[in-house]
N, C-alpha and C. Protein backbone atom coordinates (compact mmCIF):
# COMPACT_ATOMS: atom_id res chain seq x y z
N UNK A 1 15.04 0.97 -30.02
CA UNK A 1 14.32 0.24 -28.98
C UNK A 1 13.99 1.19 -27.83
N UNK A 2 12.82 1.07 -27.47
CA UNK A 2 12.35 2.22 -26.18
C UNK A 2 12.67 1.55 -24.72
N UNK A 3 13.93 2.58 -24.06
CA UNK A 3 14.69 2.62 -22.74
C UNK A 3 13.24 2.08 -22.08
N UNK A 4 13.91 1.09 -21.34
CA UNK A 4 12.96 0.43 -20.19
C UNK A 4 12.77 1.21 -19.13
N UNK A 5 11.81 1.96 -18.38
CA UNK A 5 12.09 3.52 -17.36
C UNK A 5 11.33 2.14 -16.13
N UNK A 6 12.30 2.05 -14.93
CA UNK A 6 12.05 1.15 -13.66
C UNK A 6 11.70 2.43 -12.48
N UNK A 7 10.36 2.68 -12.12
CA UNK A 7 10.28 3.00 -10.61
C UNK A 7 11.27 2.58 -9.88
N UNK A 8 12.27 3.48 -9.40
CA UNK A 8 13.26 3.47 -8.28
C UNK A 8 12.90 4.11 -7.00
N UNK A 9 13.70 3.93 -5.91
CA UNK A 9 13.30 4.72 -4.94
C UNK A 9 13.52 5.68 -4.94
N UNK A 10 14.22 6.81 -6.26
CA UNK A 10 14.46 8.14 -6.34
C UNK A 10 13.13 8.59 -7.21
N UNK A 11 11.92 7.39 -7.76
CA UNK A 11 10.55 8.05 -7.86
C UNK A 11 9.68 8.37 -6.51
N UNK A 12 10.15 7.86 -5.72
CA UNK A 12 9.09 8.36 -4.58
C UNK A 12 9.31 9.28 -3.82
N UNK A 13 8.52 9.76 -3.59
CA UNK A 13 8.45 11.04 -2.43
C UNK A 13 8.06 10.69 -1.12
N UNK A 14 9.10 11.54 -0.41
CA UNK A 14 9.23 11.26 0.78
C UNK A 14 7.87 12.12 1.90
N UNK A 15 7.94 11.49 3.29
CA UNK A 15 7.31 12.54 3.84
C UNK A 15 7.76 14.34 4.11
N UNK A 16 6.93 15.10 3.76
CA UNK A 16 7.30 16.30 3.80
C UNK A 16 6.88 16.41 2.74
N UNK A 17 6.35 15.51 1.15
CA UNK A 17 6.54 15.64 0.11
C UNK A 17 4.78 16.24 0.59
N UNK A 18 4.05 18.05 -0.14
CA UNK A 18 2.28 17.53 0.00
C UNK A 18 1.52 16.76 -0.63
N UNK A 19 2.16 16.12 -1.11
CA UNK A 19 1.27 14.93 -2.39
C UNK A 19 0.82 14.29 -1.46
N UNK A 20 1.72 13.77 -0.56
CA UNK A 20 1.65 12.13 0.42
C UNK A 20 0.36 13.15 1.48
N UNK A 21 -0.37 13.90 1.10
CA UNK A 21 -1.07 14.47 2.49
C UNK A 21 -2.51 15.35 1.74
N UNK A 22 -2.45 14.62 0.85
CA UNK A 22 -3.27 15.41 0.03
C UNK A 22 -4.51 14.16 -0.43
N UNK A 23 -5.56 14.12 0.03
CA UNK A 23 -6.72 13.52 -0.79
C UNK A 23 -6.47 13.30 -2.39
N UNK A 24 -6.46 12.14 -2.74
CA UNK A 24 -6.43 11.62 -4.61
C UNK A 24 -7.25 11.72 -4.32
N UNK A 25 -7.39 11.98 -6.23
CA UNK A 25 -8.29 12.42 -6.88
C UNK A 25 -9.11 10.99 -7.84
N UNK A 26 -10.41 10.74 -7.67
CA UNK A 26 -10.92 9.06 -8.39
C UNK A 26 -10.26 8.98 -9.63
N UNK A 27 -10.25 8.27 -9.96
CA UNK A 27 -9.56 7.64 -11.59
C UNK A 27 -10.87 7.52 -12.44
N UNK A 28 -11.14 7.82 -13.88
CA UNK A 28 -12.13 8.27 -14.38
C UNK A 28 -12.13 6.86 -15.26
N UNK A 29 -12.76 5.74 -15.68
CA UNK A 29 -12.40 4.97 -16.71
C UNK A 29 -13.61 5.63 -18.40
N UNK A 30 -12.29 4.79 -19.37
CA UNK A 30 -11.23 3.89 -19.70
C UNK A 30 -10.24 4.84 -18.84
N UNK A 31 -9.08 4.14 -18.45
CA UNK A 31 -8.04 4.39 -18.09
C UNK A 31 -6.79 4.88 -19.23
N UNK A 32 -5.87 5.87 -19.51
CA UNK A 32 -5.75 6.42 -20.27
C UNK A 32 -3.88 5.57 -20.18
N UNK A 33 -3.41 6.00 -21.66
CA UNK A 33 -2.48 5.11 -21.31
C UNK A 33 -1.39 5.16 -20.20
N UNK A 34 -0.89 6.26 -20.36
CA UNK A 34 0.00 6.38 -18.79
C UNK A 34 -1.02 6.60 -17.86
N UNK A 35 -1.91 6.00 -17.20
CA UNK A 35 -2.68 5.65 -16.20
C UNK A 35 -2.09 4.36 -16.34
N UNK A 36 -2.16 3.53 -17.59
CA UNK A 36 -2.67 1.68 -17.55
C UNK A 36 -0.51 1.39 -17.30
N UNK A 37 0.35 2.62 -17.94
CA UNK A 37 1.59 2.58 -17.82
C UNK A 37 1.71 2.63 -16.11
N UNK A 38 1.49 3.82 -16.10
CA UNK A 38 1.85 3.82 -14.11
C UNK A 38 1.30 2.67 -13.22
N UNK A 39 0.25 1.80 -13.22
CA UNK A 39 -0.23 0.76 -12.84
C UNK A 39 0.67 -0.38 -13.11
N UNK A 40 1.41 -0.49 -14.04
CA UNK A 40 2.08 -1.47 -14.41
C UNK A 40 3.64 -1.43 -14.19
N UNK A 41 4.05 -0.03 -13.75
CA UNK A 41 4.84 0.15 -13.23
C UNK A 41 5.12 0.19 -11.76
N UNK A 42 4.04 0.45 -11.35
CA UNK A 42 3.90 0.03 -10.07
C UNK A 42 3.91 -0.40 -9.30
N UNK A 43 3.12 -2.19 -10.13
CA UNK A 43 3.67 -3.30 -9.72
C UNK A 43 4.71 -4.08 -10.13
N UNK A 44 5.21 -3.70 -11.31
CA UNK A 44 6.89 -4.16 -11.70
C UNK A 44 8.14 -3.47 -10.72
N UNK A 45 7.06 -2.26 -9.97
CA UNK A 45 8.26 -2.19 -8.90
C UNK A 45 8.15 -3.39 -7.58
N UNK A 46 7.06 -3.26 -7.19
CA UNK A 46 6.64 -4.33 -6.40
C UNK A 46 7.46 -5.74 -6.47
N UNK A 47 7.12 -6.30 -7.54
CA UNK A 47 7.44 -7.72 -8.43
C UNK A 47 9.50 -7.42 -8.03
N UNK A 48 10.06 -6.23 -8.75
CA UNK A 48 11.58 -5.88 -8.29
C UNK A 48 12.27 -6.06 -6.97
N UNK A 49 11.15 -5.15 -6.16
CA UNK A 49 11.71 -4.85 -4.71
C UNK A 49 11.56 -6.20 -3.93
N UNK A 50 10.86 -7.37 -4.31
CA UNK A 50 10.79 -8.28 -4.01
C UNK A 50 11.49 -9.29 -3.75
N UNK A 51 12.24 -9.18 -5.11
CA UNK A 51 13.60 -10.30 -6.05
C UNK A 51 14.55 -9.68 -4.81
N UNK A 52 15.33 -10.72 -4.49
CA UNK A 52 16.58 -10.39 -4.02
C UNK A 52 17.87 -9.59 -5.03
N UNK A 53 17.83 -10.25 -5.83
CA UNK A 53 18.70 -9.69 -6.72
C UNK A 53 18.31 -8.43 -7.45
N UNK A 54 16.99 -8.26 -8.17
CA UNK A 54 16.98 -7.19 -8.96
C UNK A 54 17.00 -6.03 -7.40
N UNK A 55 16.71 -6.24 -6.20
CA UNK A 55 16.62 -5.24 -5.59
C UNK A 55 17.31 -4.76 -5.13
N UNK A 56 18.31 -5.18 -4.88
CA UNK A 56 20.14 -5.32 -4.66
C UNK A 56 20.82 -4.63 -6.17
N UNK A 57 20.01 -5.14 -6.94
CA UNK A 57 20.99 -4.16 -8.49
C UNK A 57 20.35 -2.97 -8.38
N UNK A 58 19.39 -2.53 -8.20
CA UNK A 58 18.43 -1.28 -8.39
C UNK A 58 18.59 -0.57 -6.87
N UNK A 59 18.47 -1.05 -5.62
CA UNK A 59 19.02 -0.47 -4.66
C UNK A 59 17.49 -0.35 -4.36
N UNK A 60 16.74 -1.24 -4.35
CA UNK A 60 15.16 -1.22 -3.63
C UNK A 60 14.99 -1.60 -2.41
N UNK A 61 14.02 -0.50 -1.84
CA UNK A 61 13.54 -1.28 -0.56
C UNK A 61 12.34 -2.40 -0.23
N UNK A 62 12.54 -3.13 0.01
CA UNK A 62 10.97 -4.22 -0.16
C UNK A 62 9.70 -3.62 0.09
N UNK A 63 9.09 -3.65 -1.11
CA UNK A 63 7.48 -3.05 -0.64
C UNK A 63 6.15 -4.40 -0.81
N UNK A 64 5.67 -3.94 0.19
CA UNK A 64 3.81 -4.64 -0.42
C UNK A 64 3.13 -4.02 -1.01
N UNK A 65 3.02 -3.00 -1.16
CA UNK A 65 2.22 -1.90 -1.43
C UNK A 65 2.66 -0.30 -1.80
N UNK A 66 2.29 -0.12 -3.25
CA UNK A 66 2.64 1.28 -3.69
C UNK A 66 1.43 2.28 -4.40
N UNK A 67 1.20 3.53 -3.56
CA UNK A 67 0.09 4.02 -3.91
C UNK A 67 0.98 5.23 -4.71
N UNK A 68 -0.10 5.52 -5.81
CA UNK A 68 0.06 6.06 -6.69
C UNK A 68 0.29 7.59 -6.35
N UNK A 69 -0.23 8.31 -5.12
CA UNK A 69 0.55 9.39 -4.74
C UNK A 69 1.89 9.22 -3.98
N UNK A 70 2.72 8.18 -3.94
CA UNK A 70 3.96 8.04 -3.14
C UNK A 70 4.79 8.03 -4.31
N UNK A 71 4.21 7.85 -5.96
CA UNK A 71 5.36 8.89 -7.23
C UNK A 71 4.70 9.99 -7.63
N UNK A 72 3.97 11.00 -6.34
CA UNK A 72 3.44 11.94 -6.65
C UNK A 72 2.64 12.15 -7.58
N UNK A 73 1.88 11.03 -7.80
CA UNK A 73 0.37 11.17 -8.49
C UNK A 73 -0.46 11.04 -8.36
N UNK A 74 -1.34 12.21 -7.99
CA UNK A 74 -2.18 12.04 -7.09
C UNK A 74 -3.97 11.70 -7.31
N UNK A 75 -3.82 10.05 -7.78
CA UNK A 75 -4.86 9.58 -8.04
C UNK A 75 -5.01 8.27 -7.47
N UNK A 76 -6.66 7.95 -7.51
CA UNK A 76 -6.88 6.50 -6.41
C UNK A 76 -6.96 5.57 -6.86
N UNK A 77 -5.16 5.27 -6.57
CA UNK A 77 -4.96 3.63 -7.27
C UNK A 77 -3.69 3.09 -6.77
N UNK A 78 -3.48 2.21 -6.37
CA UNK A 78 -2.52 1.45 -5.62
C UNK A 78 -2.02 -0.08 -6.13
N UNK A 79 -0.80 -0.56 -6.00
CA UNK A 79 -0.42 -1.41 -6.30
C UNK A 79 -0.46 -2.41 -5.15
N UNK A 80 -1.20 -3.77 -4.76
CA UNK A 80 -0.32 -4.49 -4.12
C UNK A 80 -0.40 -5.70 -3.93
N UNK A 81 1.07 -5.86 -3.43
CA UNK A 81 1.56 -7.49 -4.00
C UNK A 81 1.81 -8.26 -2.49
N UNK A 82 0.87 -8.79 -2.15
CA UNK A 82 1.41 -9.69 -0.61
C UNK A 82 1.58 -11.31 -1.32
N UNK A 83 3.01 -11.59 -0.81
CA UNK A 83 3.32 -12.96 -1.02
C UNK A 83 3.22 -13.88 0.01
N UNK A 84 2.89 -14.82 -0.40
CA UNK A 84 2.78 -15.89 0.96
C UNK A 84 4.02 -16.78 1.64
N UNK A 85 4.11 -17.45 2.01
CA UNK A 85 5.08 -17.73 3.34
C UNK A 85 5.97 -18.41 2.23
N UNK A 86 5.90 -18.93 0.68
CA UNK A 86 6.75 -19.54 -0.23
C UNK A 86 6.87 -18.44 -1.32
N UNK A 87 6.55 -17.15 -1.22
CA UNK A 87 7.16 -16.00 -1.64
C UNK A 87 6.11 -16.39 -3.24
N UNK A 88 4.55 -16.66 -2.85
CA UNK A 88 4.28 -16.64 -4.06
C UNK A 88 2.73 -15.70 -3.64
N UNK A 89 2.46 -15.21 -5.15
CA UNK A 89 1.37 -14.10 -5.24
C UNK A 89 -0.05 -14.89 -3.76
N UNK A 90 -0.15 -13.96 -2.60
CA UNK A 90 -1.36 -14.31 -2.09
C UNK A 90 -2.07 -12.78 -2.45
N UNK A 91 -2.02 -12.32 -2.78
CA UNK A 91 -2.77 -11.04 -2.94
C UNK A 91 -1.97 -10.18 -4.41
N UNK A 92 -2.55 -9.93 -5.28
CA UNK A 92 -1.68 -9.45 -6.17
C UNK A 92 -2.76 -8.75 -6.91
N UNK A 93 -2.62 -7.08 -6.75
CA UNK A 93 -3.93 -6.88 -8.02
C UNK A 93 -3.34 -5.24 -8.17
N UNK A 94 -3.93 -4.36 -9.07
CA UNK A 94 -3.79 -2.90 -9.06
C UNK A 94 -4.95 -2.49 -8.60
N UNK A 95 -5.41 -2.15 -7.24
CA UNK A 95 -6.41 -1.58 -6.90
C UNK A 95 -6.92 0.32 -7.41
N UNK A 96 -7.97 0.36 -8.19
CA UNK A 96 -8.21 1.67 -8.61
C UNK A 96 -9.68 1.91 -7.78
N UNK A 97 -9.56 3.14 -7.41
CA UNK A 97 -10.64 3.36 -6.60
C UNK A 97 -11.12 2.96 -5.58
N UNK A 98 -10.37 2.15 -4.98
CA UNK A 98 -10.87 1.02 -3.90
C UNK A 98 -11.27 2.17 -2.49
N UNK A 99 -12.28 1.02 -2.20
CA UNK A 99 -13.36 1.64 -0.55
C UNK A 99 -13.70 0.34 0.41
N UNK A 100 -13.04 0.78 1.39
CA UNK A 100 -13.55 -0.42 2.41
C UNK A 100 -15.20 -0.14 2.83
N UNK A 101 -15.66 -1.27 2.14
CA UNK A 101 -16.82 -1.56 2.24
C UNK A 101 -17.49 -1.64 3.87
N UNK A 102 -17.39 -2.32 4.57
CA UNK A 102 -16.90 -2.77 6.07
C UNK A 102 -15.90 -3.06 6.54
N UNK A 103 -15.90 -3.28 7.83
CA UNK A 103 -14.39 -3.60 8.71
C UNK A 103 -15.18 -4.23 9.89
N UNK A 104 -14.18 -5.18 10.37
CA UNK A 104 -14.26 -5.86 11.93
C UNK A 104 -14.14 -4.78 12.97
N UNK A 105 -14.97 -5.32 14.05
CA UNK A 105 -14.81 -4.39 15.19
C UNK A 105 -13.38 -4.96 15.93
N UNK A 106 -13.06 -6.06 15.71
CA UNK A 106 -11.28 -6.66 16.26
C UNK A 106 -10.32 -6.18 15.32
N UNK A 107 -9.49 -5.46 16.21
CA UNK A 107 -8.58 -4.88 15.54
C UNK A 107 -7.12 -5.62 15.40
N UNK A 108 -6.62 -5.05 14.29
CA UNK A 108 -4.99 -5.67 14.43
C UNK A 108 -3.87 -5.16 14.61
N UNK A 109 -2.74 -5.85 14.68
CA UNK A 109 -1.23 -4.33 14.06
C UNK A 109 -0.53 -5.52 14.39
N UNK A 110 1.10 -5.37 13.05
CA UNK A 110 1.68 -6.10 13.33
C UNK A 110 2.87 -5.82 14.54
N UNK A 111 3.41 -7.07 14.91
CA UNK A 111 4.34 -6.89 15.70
C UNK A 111 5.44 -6.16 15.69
N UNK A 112 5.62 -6.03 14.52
CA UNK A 112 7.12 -5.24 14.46
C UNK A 112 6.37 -3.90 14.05
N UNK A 113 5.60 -3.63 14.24
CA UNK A 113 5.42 -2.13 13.59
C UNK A 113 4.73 -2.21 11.48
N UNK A 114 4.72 -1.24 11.41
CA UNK A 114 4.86 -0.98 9.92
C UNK A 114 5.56 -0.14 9.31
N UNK A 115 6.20 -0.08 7.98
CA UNK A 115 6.84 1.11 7.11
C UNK A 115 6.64 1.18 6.13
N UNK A 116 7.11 2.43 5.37
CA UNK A 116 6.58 2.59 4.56
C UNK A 116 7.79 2.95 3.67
N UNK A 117 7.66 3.16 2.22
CA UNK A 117 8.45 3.41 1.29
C UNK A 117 8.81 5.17 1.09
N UNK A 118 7.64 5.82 1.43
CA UNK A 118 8.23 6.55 2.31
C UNK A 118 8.34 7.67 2.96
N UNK A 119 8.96 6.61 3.85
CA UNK A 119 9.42 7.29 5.69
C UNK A 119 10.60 6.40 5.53
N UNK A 120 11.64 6.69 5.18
CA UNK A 120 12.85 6.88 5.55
C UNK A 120 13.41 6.66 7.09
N UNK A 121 12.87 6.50 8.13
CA UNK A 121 12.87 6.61 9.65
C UNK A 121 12.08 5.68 10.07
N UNK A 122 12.60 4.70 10.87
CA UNK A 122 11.73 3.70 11.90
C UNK A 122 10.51 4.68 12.56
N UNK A 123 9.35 4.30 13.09
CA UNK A 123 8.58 4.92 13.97
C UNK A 123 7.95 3.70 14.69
N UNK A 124 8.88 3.58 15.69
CA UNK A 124 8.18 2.25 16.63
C UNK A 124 6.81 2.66 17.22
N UNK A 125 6.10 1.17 17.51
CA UNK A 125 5.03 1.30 17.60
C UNK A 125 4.07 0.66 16.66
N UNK A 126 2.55 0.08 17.78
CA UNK A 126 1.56 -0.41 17.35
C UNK A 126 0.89 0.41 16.05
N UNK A 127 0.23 -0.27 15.07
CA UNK A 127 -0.08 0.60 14.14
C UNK A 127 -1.90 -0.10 13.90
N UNK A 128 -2.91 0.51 14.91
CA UNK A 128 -3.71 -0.21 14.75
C UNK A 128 -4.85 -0.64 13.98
N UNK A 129 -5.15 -1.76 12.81
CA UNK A 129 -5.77 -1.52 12.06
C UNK A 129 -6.95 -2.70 11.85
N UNK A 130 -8.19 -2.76 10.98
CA UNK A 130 -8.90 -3.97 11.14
C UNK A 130 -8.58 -5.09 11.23
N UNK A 131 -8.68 -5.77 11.39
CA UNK A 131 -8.68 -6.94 11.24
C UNK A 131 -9.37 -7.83 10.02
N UNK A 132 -9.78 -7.25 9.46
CA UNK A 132 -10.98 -8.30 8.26
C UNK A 132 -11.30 -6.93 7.64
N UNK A 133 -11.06 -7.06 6.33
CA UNK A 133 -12.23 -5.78 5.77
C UNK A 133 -12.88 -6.19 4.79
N UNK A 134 -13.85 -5.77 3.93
CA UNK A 134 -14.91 -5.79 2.55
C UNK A 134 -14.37 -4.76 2.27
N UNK A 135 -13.75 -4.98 0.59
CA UNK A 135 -12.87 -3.87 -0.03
C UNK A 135 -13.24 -4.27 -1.23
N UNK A 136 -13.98 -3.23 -1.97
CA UNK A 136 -14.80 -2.71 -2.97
C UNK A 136 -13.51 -2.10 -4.04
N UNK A 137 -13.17 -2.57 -4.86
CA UNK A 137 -12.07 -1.99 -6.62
C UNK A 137 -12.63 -1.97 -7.55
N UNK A 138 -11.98 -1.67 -8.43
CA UNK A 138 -11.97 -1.82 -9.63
C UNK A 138 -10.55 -2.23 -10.25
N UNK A 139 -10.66 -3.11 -11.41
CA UNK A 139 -9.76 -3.23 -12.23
C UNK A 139 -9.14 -2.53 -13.23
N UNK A 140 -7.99 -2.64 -13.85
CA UNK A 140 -7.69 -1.83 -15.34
C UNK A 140 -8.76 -1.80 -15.51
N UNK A 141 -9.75 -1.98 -16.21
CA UNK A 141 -10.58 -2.47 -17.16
C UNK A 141 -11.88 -1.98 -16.86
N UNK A 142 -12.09 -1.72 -15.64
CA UNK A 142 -13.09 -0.81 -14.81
C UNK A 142 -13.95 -2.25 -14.37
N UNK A 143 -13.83 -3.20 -14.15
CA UNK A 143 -14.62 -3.81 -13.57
C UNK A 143 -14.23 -4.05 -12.39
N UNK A 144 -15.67 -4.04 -11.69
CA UNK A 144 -15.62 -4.03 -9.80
C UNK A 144 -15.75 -5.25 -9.72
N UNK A 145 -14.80 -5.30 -8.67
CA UNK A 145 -14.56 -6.47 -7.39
C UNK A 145 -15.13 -6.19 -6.04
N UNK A 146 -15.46 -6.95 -5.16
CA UNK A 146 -15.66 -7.13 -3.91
C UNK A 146 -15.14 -7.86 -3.36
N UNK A 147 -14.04 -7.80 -2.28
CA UNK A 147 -12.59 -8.80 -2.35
C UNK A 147 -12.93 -8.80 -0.28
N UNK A 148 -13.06 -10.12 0.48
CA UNK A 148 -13.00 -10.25 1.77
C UNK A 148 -11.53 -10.16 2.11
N UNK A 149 -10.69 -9.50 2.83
CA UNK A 149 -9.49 -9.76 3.48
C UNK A 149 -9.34 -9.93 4.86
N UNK A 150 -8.15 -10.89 5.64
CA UNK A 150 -8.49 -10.27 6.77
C UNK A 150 -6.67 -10.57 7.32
N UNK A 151 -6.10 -9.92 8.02
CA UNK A 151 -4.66 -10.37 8.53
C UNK A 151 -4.08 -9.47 7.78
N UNK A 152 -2.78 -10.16 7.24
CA UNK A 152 -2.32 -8.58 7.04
C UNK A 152 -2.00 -8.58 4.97
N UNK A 153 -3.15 -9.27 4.62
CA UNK A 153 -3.41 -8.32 3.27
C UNK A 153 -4.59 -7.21 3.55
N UNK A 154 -5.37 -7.55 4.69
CA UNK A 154 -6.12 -6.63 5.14
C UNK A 154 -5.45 -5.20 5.83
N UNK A 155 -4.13 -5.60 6.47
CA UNK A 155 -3.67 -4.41 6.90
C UNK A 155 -2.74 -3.40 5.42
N UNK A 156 -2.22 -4.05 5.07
CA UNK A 156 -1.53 -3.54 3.61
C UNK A 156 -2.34 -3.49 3.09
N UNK A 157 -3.72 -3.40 2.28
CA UNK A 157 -4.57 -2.54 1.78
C UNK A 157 -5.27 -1.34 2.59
N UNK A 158 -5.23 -1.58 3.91
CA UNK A 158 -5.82 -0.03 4.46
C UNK A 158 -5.14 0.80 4.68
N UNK A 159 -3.28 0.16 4.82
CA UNK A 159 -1.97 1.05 4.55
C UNK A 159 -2.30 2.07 3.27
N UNK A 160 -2.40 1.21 2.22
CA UNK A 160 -2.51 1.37 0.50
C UNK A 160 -3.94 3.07 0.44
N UNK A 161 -4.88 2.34 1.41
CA UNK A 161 -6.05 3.27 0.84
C UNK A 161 -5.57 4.62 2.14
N UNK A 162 -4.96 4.39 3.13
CA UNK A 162 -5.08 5.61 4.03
C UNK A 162 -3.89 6.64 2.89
N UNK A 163 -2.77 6.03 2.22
CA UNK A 163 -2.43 6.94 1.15
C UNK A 163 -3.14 8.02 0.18
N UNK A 164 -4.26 7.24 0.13
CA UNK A 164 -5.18 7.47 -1.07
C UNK A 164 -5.96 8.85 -0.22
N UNK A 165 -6.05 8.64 1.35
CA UNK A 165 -6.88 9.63 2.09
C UNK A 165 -5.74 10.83 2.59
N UNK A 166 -4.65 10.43 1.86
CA UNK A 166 -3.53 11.56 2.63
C UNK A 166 -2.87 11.31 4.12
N UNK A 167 -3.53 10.23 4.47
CA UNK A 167 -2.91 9.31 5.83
C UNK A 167 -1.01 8.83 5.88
N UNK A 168 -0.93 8.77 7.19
CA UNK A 168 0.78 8.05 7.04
C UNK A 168 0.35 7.15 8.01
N UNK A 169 0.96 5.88 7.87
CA UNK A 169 0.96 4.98 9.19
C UNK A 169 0.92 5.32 10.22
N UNK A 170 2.45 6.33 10.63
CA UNK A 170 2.03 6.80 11.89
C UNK A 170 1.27 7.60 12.62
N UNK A 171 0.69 7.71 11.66
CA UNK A 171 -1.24 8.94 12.30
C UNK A 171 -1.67 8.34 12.91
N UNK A 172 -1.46 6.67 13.07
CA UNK A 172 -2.61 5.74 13.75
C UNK A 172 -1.99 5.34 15.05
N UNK A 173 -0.89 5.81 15.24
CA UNK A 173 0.38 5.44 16.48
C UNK A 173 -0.38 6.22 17.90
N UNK A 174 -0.37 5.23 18.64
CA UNK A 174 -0.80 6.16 20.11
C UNK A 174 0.32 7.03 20.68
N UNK A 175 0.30 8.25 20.31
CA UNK A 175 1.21 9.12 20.43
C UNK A 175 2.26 8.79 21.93
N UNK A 176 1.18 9.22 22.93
CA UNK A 176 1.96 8.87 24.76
C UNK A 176 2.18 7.67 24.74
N UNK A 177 2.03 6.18 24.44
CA UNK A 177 2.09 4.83 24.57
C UNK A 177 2.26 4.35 23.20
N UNK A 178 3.48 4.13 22.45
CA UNK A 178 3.45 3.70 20.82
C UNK A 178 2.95 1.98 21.26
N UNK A 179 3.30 1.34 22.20
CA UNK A 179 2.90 0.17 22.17
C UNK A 179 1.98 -0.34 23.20
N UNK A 180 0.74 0.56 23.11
CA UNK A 180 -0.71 0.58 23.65
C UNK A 180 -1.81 0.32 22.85
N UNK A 181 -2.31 -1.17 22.99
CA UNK A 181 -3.12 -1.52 22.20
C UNK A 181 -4.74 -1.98 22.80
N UNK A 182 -5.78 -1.29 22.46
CA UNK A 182 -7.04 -1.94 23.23
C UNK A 182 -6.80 -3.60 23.01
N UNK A 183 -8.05 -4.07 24.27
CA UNK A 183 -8.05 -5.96 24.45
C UNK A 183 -8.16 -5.75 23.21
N UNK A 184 -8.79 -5.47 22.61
CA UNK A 184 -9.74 -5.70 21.60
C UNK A 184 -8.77 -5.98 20.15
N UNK A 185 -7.56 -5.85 20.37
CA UNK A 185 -6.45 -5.82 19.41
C UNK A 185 -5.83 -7.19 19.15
N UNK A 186 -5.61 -7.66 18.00
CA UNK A 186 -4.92 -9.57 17.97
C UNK A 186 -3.19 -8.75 17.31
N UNK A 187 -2.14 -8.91 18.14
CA UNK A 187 -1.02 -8.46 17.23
C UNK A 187 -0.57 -9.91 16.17
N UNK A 188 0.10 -9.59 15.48
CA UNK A 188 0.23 -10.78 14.73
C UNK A 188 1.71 -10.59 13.85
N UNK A 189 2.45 -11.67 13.73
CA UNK A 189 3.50 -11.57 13.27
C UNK A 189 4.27 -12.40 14.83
């Protein structure tokens, strides 16, 4: 029988790692099988870190979102899973290739900040991001979507794609003022 292999948090790379800072590379379809494997592992980590229990047996940290260079592979495709207030799928897909189509000129960030899987280290502070975006994917399967978001599956996908650009959350932190936000900002949470 073939060993079940679970994304742990000893697959990801930390900051310092150059993967996490490095531009992915597009995903070419058909998708090849450890492409359609890592996608699915991706979000079976997601689906894990979620569970109270399996994440507690495995020693996971809760994620929304896992981009495919944070297990050092450095291609454009991301996992993510936002659940809604009864812990059920409001956003759930493997984004490959994805491009924010547009964005709102009102910006957001949540209240408590954001983190990431990883940064290992709090970094307080506003993290400011659209508010609403048009976000252009593809599926396994190579078929495109055009998906409206706005709140914070909108912010956890531009988390997801600033990976994809070699971005960290806290690039977006107002360095002198972490909790300096234009009017123009709705915090939420």
């Amino acid at each position: 029988m073939e060993e079940l292999v679970l994304i742990t948090m000893d697959n990801i790379i930390r900051e310092g790692n150059p993967t996490l800072r490095a531009r992915a590379k597009a995903v070419n379809f058909p998708l090849s099988e450890d492409q359609r494997k890592l996608a699915h592992d991706m979000m079976e980590f997601l689906e894990n870190s979620q569970n109270p229990e399996l994440a507690e047996k495995y020693q996971l940290r809760a994620g929304v979102g896992l981009a495919a260079p944070q297990v050092d592979v450095s291609l454009r495709m991301t996992a993510v899973l936002v659940p809604d207030e009864n812990n059920e799928p409001l956003f759930k897909h493997v984004l490959v290739n994805p491009t924010i189509l547009s964005e709102s000129v009102k910006m957001a960030a949540l209240s408590e900040g954001e983190g990431c899987l990883s940064v290992d280290r709090e970094v307080p502070g506003y993290v400011p991001r659209h508010d609403r975006i048009t976000l252009r994917w593809y599926d396994l399967d190579g078929n495109k979507h055009v998906t409206k978001l706005r709140d914070y599956p909108a912010i956890v996908c531009q988390h997801e794609i600033d990976h994809l650009n070699g971005i960290l959350f806290f690039d977006h932190i107002n360095k002198q003022n972490p909790f300096n936000v234009d009017d123009n900002t709705v915090i939420l949470g």
